[in-house]
Protein backbone atom coordinates (compact mmCIF):
# COMPACT_ATOMS: atom_id res chain seq x y z
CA UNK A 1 -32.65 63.09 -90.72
CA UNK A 2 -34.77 61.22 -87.71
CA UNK A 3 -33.71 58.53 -85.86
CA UNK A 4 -35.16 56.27 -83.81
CA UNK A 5 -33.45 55.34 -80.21
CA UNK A 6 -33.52 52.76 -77.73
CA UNK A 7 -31.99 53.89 -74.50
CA UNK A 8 -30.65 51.70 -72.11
CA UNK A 9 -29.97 53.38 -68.53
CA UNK A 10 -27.77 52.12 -65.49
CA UNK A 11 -25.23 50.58 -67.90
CA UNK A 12 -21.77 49.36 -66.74
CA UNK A 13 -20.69 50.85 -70.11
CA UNK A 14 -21.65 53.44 -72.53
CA UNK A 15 -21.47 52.55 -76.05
CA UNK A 16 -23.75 53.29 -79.54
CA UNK A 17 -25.31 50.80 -81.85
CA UNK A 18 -25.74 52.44 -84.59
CA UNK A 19 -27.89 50.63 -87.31
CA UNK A 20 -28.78 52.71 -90.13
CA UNK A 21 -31.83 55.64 -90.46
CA UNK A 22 -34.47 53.24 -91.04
CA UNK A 23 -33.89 51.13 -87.64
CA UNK A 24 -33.71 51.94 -83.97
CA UNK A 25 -30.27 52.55 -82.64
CA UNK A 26 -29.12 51.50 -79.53
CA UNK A 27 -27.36 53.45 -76.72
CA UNK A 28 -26.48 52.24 -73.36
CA UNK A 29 -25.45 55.29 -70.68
CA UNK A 30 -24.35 55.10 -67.05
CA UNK A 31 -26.72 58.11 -66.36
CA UNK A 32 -30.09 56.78 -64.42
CA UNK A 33 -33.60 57.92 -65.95
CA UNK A 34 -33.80 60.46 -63.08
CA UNK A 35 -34.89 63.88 -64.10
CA UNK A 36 -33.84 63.62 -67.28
CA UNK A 37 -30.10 62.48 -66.70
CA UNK A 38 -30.52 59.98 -69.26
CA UNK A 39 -31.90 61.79 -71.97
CA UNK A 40 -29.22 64.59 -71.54
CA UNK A 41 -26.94 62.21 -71.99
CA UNK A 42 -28.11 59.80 -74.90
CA UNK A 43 -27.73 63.52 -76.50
CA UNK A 44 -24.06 64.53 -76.23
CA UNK A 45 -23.62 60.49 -76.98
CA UNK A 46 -24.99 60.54 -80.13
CA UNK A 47 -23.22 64.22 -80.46
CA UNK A 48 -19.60 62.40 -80.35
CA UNK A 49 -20.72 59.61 -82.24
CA UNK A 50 -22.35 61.85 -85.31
CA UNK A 51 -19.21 64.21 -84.49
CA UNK A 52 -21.72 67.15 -84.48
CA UNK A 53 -22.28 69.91 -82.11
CA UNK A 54 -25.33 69.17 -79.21
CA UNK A 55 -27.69 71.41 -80.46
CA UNK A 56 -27.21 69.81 -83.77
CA UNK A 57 -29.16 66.78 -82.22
CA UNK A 58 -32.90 67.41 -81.09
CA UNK A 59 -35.06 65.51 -79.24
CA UNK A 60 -38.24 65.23 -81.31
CA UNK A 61 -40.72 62.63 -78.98
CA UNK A 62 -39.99 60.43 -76.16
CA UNK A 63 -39.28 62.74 -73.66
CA UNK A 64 -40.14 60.28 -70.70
CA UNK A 65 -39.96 57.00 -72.63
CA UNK A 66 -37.02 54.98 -73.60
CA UNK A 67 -37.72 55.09 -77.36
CA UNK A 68 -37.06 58.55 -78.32
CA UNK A 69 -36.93 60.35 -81.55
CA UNK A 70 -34.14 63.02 -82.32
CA UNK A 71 -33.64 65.16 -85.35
CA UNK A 72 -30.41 65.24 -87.05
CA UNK A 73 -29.75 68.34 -88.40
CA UNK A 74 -26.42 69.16 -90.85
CA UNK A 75 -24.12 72.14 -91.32
């Protein structure tokens, strides 16, 4: 499964909304988008969330953007 991710950076909090495969989910991180703090980060978020390992989640595109893709990849 892909989805599609909206990062917000320099956040008070850091929360996930999540809103289905088909649109782009939301997540909101303290980290600043300073190499790749952010990005690391949006990763073991969506890890909890998903309750999956980190390298379960894979960052497909987006690298230096705040729209990234990841993979989702199951047991």
């Amino acid at each position: 499964m892909k989805i599609k991710v909206k990062v917000i950076t320099s956040s008070s909090q850091e929360r996930i909304e999540y809103l289905g495969p088909d649109d782009i989910t939301k997540v909101w991180t303290h980290s600043r988008p300073i190499k790749g703090e952010a990005t690391k980060r949006v990763r073991e978020i969506l890890a909890e969330y998903l309750k999956l390992p980190k390298h379960k989640v894979v960052l497909v595109s987006g690298k230096t953007s705040n729209i990234k893709t990841y993979k989702i990849e199951s047991y």
